[in-house]
Each structure stands twice: as structure tokens, then as C-alpha cells.
PDB file of N, CA and C in Angstrom:
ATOM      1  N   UNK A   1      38.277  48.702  16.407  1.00  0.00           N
ATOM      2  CA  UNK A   1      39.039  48.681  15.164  1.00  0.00           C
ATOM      3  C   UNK A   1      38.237  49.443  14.110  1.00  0.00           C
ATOM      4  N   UNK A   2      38.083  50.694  13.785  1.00  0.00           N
ATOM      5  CA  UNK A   2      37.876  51.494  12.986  1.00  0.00           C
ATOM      6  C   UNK A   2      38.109  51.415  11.409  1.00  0.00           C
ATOM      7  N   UNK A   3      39.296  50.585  11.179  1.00  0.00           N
ATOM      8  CA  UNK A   3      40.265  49.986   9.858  1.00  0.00           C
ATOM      9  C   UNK A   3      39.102  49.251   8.865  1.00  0.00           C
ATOM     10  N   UNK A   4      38.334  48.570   9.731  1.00  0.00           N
ATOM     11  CA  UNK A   4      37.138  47.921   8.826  1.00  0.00           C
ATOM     12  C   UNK A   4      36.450  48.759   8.246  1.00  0.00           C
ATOM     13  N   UNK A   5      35.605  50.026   9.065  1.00  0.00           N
ATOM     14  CA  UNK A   5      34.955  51.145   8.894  1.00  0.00           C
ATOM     15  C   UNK A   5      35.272  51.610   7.895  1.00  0.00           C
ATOM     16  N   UNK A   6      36.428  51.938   7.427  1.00  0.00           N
ATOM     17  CA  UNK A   6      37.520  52.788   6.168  1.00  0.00           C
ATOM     18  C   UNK A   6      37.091  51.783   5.344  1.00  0.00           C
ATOM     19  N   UNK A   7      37.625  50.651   5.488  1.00  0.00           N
ATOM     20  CA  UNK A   7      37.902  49.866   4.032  1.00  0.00           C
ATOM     21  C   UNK A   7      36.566  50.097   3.664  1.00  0.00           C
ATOM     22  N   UNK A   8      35.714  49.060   4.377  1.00  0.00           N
ATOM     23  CA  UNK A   8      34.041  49.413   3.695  1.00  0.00           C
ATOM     24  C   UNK A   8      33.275  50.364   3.111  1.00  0.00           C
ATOM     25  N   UNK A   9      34.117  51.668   3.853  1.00  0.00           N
ATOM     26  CA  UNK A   9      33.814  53.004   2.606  1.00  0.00           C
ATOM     27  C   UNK A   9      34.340  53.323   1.597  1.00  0.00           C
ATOM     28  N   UNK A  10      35.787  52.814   1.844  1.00  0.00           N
ATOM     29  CA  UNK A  10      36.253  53.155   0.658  1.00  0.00           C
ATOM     30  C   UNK A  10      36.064  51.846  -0.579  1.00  0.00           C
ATOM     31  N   UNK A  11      35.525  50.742  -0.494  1.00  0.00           N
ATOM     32  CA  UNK A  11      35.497  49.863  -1.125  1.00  0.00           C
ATOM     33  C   UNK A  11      34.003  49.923  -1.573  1.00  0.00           C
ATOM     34  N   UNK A  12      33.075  50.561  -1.174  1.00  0.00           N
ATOM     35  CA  UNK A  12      31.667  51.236  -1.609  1.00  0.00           C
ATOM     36  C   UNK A  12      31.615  52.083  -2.626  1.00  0.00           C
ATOM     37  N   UNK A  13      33.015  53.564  -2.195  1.00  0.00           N
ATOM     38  CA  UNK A  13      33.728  54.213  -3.271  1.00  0.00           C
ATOM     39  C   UNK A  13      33.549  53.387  -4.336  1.00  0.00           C
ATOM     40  N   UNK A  14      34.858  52.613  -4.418  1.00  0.00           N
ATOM     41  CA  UNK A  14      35.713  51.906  -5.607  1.00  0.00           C
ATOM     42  C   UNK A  14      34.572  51.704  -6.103  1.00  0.00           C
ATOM     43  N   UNK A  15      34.191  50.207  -5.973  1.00  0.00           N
ATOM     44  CA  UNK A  15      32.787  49.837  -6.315  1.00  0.00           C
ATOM     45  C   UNK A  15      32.047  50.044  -7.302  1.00  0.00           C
ATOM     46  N   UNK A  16      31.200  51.691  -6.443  1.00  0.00           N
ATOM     47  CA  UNK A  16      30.359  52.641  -7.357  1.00  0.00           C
ATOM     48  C   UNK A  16      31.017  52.974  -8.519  1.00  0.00           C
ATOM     49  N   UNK A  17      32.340  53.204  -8.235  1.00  0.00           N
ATOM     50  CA  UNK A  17      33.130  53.875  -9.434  1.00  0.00           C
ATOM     51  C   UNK A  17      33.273  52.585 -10.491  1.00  0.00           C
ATOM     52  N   UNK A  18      33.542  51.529 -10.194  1.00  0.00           N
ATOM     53  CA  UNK A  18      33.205  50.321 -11.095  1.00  0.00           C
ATOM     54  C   UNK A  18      31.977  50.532 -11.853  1.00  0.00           C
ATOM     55  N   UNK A  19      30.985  50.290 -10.991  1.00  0.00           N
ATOM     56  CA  UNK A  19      29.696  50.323 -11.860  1.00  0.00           C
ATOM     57  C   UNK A  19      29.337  50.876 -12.456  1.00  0.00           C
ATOM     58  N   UNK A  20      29.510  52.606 -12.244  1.00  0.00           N
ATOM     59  CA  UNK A  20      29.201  53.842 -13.599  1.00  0.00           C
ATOM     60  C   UNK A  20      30.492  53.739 -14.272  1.00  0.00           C
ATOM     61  N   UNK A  21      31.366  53.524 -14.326  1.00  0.00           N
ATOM     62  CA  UNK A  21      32.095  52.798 -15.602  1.00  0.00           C
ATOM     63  C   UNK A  21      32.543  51.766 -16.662  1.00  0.00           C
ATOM     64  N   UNK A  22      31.189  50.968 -16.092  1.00  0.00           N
ATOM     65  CA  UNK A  22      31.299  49.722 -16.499  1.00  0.00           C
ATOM     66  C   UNK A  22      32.832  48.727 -16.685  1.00  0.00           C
ATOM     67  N   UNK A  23      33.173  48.760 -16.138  1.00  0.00           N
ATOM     68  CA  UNK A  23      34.462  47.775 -16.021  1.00  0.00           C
ATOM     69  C   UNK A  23      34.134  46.299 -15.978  1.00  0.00           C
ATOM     70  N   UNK A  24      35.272  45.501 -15.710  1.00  0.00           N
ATOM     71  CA  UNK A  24      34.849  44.075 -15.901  1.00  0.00           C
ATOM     72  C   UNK A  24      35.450  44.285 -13.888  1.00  0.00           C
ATOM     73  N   UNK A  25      36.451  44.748 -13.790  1.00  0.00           N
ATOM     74  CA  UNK A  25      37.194  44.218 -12.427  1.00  0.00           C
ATOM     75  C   UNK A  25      38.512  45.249 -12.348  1.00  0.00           C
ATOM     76  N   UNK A  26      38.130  45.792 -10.665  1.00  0.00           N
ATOM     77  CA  UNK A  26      39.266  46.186 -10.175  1.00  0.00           C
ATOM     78  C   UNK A  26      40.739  45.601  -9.824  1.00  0.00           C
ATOM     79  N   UNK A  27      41.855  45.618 -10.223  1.00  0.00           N
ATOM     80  CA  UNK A  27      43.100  44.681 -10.477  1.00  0.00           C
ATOM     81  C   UNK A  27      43.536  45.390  -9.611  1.00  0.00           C
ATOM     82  N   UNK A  28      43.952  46.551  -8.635  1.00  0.00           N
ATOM     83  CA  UNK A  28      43.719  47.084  -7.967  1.00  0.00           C
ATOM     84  C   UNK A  28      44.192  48.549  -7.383  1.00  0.00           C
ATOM     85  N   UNK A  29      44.615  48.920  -6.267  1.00  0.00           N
ATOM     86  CA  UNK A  29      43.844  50.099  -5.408  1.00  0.00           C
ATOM     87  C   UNK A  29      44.747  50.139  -4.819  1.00  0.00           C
ATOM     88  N   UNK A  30      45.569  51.795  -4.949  1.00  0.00           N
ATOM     89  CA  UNK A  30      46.702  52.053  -4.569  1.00  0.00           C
ATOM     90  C   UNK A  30      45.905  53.529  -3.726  1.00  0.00           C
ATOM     91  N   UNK A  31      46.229  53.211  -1.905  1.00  0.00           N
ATOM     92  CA  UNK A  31      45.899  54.391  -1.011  1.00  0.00           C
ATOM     93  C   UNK A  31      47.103  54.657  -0.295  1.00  0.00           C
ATOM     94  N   UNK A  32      46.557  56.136   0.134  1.00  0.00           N
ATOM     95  CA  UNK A  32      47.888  56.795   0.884  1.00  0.00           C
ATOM     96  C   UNK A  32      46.974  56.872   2.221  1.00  0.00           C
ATOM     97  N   UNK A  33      47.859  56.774   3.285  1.00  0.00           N
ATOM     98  CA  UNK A  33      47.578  56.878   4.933  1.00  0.00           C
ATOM     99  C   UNK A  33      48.250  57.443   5.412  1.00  0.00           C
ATOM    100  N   UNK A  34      48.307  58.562   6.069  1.00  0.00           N
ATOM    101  CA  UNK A  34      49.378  59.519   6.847  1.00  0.00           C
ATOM    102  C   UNK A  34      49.494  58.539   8.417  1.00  0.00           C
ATOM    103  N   UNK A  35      51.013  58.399   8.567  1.00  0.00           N
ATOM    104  CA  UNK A  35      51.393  58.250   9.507  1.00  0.00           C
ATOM    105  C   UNK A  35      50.823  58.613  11.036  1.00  0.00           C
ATOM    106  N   UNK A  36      49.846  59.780  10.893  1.00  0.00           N
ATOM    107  CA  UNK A  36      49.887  59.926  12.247  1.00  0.00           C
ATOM    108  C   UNK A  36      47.680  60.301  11.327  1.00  0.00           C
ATOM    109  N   UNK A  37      47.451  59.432  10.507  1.00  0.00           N
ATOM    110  CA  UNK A  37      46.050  59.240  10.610  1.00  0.00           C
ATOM    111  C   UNK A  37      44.866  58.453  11.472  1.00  0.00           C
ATOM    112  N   UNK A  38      45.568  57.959  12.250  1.00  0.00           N
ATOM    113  CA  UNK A  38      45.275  56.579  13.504  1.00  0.00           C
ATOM    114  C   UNK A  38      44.420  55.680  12.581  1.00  0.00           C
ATOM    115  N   UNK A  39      45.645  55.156  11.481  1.00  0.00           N
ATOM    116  CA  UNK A  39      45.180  54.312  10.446  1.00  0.00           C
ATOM    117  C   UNK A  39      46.010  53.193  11.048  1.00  0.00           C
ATOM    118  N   UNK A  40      45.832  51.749  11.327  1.00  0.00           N
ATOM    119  CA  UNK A  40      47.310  51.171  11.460  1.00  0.00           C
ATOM    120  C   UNK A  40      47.590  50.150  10.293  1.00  0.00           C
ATOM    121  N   UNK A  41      48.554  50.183   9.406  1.00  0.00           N
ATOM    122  CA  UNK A  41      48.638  49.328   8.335  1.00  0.00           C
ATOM    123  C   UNK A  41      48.643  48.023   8.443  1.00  0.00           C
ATOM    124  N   UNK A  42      48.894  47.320   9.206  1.00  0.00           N
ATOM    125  CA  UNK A  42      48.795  45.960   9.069  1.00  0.00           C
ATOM    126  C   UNK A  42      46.852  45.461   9.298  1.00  0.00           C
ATOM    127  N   UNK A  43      46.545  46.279   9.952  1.00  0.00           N
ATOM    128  CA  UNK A  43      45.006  45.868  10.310  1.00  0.00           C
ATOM    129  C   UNK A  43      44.154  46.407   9.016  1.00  0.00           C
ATOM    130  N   UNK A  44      44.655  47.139   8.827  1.00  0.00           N
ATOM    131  CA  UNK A  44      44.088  48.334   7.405  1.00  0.00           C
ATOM    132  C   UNK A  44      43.995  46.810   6.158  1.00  0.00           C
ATOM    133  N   UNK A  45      45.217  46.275   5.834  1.00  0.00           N
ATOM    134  CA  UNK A  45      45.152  45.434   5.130  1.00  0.00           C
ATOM    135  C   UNK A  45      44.449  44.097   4.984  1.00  0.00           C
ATOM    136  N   UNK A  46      44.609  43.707   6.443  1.00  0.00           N
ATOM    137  CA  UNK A  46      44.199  42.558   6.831  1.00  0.00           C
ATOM    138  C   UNK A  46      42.305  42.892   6.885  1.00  0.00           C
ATOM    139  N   UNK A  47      41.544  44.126   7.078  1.00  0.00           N
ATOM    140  CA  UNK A  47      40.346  44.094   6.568  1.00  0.00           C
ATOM    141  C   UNK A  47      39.854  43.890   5.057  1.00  0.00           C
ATOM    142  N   UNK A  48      41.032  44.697   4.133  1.00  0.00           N
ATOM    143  CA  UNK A  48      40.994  44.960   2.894  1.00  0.00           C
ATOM    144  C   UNK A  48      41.047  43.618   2.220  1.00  0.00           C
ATOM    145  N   UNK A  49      41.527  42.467   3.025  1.00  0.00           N
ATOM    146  CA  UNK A  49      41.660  40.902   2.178  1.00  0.00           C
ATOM    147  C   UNK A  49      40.550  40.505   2.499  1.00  0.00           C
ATOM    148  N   UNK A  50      39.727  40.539   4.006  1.00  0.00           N
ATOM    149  CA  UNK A  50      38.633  39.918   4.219  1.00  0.00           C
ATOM    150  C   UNK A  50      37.436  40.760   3.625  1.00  0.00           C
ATOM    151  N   UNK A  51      37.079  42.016   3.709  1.00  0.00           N
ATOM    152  CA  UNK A  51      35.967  42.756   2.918  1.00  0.00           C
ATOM    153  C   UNK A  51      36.028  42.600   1.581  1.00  0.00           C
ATOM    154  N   UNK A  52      37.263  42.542   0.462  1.00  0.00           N
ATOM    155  CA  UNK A  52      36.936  42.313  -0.872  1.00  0.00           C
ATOM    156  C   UNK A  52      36.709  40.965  -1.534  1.00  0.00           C
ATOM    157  N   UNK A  53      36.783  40.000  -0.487  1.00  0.00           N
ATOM    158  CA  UNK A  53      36.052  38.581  -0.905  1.00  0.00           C
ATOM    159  C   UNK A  53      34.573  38.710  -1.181  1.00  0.00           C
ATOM    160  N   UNK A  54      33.860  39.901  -0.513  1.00  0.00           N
ATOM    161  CA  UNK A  54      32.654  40.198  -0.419  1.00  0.00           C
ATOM    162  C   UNK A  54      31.888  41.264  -1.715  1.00  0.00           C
ATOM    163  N   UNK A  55      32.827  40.775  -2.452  1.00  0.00           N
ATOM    164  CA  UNK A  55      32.881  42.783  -3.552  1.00  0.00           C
ATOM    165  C   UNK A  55      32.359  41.466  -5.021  1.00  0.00           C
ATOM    166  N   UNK A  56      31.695  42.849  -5.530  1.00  0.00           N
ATOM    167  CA  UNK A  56      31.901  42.219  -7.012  1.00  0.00           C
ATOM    168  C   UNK A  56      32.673  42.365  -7.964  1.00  0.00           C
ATOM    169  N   UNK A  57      33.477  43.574  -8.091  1.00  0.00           N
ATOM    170  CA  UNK A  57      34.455  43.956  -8.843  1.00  0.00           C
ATOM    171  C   UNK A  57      35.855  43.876  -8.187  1.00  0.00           C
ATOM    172  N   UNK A  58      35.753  43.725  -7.037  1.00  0.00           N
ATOM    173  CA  UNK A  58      37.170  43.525  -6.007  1.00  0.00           C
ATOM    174  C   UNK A  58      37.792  42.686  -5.924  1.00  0.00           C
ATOM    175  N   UNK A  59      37.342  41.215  -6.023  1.00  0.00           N
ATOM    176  CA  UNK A  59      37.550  40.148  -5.433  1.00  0.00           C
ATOM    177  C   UNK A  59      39.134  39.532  -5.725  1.00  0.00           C
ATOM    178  N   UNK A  60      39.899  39.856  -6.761  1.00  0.00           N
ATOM    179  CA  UNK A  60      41.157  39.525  -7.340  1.00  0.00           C
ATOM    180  C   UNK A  60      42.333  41.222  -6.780  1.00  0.00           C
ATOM    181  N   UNK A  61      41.282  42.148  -6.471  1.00  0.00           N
ATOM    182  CA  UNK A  61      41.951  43.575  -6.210  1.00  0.00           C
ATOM    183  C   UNK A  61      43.663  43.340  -4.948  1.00  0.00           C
ATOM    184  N   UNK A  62      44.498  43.713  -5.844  1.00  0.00           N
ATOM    185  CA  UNK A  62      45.599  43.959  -5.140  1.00  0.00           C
ATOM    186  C   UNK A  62      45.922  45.003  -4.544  1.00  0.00           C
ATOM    187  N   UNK A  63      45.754  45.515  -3.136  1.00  0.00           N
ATOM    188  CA  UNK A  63      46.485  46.689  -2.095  1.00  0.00           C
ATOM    189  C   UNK A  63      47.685  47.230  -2.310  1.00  0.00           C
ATOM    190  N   UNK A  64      47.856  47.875  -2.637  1.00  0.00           N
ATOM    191  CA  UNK A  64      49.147  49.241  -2.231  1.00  0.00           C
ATOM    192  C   UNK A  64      48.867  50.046  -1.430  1.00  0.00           C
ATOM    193  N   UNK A  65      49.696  49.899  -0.104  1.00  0.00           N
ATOM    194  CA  UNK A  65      49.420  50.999   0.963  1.00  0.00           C
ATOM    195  C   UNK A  65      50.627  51.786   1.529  1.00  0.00           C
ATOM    196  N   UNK A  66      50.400  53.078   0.650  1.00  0.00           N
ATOM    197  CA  UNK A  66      51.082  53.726   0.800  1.00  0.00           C
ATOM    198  C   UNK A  66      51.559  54.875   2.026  1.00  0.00           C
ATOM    199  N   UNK A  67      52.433  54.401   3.136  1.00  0.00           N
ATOM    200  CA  UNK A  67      52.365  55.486   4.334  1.00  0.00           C
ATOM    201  C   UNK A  67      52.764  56.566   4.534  1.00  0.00           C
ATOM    202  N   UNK A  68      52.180  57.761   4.252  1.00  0.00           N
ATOM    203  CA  UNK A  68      52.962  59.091   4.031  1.00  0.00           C
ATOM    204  C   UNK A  68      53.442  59.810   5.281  1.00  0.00           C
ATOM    205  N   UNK A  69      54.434  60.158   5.436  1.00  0.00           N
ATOM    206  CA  UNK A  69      55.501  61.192   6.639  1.00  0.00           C
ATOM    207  C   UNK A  69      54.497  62.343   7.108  1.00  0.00           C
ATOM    208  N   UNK A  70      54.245  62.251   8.569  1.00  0.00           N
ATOM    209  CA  UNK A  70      53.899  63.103   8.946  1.00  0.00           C
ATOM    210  C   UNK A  70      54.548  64.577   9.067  1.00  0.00           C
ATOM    211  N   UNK A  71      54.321  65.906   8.587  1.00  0.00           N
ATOM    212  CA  UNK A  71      55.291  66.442   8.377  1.00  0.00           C
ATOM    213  C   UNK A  71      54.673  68.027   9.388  1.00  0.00           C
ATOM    214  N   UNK A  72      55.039  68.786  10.136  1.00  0.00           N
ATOM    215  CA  UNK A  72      54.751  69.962  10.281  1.00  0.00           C
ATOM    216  C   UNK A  72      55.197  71.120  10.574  1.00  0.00           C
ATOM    217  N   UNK A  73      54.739  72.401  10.612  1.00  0.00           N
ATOM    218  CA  UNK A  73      54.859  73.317  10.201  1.00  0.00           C
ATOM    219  C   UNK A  73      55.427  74.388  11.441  1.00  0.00           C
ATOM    220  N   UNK A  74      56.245  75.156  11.572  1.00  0.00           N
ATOM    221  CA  UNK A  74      56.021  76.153  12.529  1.00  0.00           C
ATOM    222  C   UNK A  74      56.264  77.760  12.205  1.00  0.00           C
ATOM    223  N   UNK A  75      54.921  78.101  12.880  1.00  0.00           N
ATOM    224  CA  UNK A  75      54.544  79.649  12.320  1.00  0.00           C
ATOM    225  C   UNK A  75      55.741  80.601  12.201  1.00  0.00           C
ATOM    226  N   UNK A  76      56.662  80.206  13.475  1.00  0.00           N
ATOM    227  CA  UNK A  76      57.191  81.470  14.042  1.00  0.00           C
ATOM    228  C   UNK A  76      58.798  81.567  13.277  1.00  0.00           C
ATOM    229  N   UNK A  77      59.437  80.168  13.204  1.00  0.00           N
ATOM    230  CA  UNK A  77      60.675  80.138  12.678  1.00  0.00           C
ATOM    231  C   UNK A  77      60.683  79.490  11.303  1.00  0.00           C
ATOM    232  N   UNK A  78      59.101  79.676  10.724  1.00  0.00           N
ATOM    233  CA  UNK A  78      58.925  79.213   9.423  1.00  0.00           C
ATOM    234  C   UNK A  78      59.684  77.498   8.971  1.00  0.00           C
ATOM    235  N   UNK A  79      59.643  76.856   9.611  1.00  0.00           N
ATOM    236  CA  UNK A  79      60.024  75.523   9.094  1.00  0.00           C
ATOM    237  C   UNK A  79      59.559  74.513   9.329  1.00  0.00           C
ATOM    238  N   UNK A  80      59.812  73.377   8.585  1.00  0.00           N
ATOM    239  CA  UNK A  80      59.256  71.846   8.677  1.00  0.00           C
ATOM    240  C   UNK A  80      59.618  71.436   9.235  1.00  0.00           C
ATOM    241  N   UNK A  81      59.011  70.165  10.307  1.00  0.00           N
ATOM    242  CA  UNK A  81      59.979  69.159  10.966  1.00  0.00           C
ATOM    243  C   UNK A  81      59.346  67.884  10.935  1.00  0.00           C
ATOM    244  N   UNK A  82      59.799  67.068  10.703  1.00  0.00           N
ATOM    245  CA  UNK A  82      58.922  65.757  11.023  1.00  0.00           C
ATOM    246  C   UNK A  82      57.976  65.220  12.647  1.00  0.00           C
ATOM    247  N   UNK A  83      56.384  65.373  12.290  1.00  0.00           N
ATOM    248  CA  UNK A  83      55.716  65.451  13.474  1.00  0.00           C
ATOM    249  C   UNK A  83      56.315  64.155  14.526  1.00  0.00           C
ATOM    250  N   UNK A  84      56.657  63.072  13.736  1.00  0.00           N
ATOM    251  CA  UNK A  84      56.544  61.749  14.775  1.00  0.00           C
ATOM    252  C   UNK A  84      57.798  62.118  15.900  1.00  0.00           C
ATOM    253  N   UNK A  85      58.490  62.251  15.727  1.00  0.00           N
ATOM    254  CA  UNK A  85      59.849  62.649  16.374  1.00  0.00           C
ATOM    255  C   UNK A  85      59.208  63.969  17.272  1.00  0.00           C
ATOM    256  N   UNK A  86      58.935  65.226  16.883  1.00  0.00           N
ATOM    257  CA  UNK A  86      58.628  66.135  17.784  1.00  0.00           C
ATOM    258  C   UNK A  86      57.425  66.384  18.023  1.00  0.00           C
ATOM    259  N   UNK A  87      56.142  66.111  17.487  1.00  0.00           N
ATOM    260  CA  UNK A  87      54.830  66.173  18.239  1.00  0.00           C
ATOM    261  C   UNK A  87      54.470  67.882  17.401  1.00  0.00           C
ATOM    262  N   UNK A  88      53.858  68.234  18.807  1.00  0.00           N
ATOM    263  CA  UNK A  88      53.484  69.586  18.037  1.00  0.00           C
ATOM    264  C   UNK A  88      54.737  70.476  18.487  1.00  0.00           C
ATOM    265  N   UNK A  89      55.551  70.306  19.287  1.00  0.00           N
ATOM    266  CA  UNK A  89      56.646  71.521  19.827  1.00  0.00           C
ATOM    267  C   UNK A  89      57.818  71.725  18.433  1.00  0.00           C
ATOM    268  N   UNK A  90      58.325  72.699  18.211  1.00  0.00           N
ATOM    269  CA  UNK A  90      58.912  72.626  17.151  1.00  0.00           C
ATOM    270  C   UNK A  90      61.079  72.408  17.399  1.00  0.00           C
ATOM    271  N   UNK A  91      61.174  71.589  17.049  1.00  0.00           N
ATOM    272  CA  UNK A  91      62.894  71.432  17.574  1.00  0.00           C
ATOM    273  C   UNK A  91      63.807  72.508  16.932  1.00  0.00           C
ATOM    274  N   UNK A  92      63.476  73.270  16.230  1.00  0.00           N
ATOM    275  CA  UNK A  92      64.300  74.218  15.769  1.00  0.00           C
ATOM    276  C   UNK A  92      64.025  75.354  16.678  1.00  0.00           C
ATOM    277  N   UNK A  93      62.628  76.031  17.000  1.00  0.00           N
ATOM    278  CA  UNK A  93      62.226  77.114  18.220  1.00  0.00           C
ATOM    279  C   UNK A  93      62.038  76.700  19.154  1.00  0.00           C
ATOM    280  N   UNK A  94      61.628  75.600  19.486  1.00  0.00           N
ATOM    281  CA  UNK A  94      60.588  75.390  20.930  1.00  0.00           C
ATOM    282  C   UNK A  94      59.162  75.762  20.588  1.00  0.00           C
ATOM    283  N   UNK A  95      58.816  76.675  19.895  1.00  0.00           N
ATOM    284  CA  UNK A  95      57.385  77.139  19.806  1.00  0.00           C
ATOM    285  C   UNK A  95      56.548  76.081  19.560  1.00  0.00           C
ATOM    286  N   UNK A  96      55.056  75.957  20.190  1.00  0.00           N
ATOM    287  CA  UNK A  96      54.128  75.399  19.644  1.00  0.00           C
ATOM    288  C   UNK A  96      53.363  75.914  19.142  1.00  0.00           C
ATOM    289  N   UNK A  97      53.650  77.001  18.130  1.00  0.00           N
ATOM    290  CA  UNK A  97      52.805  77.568  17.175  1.00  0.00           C
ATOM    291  C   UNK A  97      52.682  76.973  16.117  1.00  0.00           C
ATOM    292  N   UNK A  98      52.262  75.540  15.904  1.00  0.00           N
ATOM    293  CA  UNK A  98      52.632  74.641  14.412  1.00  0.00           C
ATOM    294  C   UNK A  98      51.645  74.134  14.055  1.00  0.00           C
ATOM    295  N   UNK A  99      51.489  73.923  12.833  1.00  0.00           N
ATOM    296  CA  UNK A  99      50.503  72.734  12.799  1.00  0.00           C
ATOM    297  C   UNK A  99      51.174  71.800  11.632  1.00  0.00           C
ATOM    298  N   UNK A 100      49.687  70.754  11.567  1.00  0.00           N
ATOM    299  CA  UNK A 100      50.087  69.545  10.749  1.00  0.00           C
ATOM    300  C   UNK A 100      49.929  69.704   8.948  1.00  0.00           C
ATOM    301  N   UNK A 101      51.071  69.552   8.132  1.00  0.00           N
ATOM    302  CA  UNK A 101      50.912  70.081   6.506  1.00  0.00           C
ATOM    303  C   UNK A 101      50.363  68.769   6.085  1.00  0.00           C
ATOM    304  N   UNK A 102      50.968  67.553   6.087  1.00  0.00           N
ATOM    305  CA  UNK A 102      50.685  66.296   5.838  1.00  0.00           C
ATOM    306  C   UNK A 102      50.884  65.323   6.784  1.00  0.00           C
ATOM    307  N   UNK A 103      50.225  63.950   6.458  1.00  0.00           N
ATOM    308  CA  UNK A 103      50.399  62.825   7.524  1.00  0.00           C
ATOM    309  C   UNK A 103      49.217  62.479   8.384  1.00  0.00           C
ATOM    310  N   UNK A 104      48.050  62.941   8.120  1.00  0.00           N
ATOM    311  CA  UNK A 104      46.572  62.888   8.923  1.00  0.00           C
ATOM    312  C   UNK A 104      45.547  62.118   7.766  1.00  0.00           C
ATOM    313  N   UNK A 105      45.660  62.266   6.439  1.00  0.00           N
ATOM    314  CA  UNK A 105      45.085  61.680   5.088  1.00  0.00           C
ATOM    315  C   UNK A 105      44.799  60.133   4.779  1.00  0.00           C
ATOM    316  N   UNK A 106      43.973  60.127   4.329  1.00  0.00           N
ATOM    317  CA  UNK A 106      43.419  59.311   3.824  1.00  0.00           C
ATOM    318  C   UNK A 106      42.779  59.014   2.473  1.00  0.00           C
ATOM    319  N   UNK A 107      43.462  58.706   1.672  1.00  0.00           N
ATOM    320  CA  UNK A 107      43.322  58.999   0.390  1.00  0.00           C
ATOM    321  C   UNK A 107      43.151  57.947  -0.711  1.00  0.00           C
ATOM    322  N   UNK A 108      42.392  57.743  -1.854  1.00  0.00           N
ATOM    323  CA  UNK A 108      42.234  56.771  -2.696  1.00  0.00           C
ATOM    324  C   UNK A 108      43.205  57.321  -3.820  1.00  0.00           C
ATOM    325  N   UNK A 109      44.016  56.552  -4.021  1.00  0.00           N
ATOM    326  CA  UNK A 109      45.204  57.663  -5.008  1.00  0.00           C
ATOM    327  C   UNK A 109      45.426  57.399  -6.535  1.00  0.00           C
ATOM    328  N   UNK A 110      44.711  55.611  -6.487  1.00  0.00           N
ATOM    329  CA  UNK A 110      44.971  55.087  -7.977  1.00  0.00           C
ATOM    330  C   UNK A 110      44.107  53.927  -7.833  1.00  0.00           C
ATOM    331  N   UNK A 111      43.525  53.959  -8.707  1.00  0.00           N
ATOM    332  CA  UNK A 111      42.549  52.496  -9.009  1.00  0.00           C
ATOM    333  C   UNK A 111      42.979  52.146 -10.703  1.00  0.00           C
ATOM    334  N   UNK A 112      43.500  50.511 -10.634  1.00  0.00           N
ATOM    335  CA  UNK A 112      43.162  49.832 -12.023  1.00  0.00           C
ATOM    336  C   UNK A 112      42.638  49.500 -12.168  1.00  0.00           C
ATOM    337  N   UNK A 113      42.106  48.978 -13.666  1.00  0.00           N
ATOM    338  CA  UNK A 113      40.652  48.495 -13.988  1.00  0.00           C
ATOM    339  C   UNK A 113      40.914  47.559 -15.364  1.00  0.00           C
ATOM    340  N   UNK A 114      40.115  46.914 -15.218  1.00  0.00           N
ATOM    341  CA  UNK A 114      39.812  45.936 -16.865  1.00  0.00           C
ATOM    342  C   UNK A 114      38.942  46.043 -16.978  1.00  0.00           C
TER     343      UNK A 114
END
């Protein structure tokens, strides 16, 4: 389970960012996770309740987890398609000349503070 790994960095993030700003407390922490980041949200969260009991500025911090659409690209017939449904082959060409625009991320997107 990797999900712990994340939170603990990113809650090291937050944190630091508490402390050189002197705040009283993070109220909380709105992240984005791409769908096809091999993030899984329910475990993602369920670390994020047990690691910020452990925080000093966290401990009241409320989660927003935001899951963003994997989305990608193909070179040849220039268009988007949604990755989860077709992978890397593209349903408009067939080509697998594509890659991924969004949906792999991991992102800290909004922190509140008092």
C-alpha cells in the first residue's frame, strides 16, 4: 500500500508550509489524483484520517479528494479520448501513437488555514 507513502509526504509538505507561515491549523487540504495514478481513493483517505492524528497542524484537517479523468491524446488523428475506456489504442484511428495529457497526477491543489 503505497497510499500511506503519499499521504506522509504530502502531509510533511503541508506541515512545513504551516510552520514558515505561522498558522494556528490546517482546516483543510483539497488534492487532485488522476484516475489512472495507481492512487486508490478509498485507501488514500483512510491513511489521511490515521496519519493526521499524528500532525500538529493537521489534526482537525478535512480531505477533499479530488479524482481527475484520465484523458489522452492521439498523434495521428489529433484527438482526445478518455484513457480508462481505451487504454493507449486510440478508438477514433486504431493508432497507438498516443499518449497520456492528464489523469497520472498527483497534486496538492488547496490548503486552508487559520
Amino acid at each position: 500500500m503505497h497510499e500511506l507513502g503519499i499521504v506522509m509526504n504530502v502531509i510533511s509538505q503541508v506541515e512545513k508550509v504551516a510552520e514558515e507561515n505561522k498558522v494556528n491549523a490546517v482546516k483543510a487540504l483539497t488534492m487532485e489524483v488522476g484516475e489512472v495514478s495507481s492512487v486508490v481513493p478509498d485507501l488514500f483517505k483512510d491513511c489521511f484520517e490515521w496519519a493526521k492524528k499524528r500532525t500538529k497542524y493537521m489534526t482537525d484537517c478535512e480531505l477533499d479528494l479530488v479524482v481527475l479523468e484520465a484523458i489522452s491524446y492521439c498523434r495521428d488523428c489529433k484527438s482526445n479520448y478518455k484513457t480508462t475506456t481505451y487504454a493507449k489504442e486510440c478508438p477514433h484511428c486504431k493508432s497507438v501513437n498516443t499518449y497520456l495529457i492528464t489523469g497520472n497526477e498527483i497534486n496538492i491543489h488547496d490548503i486552508k488555514v487559520i
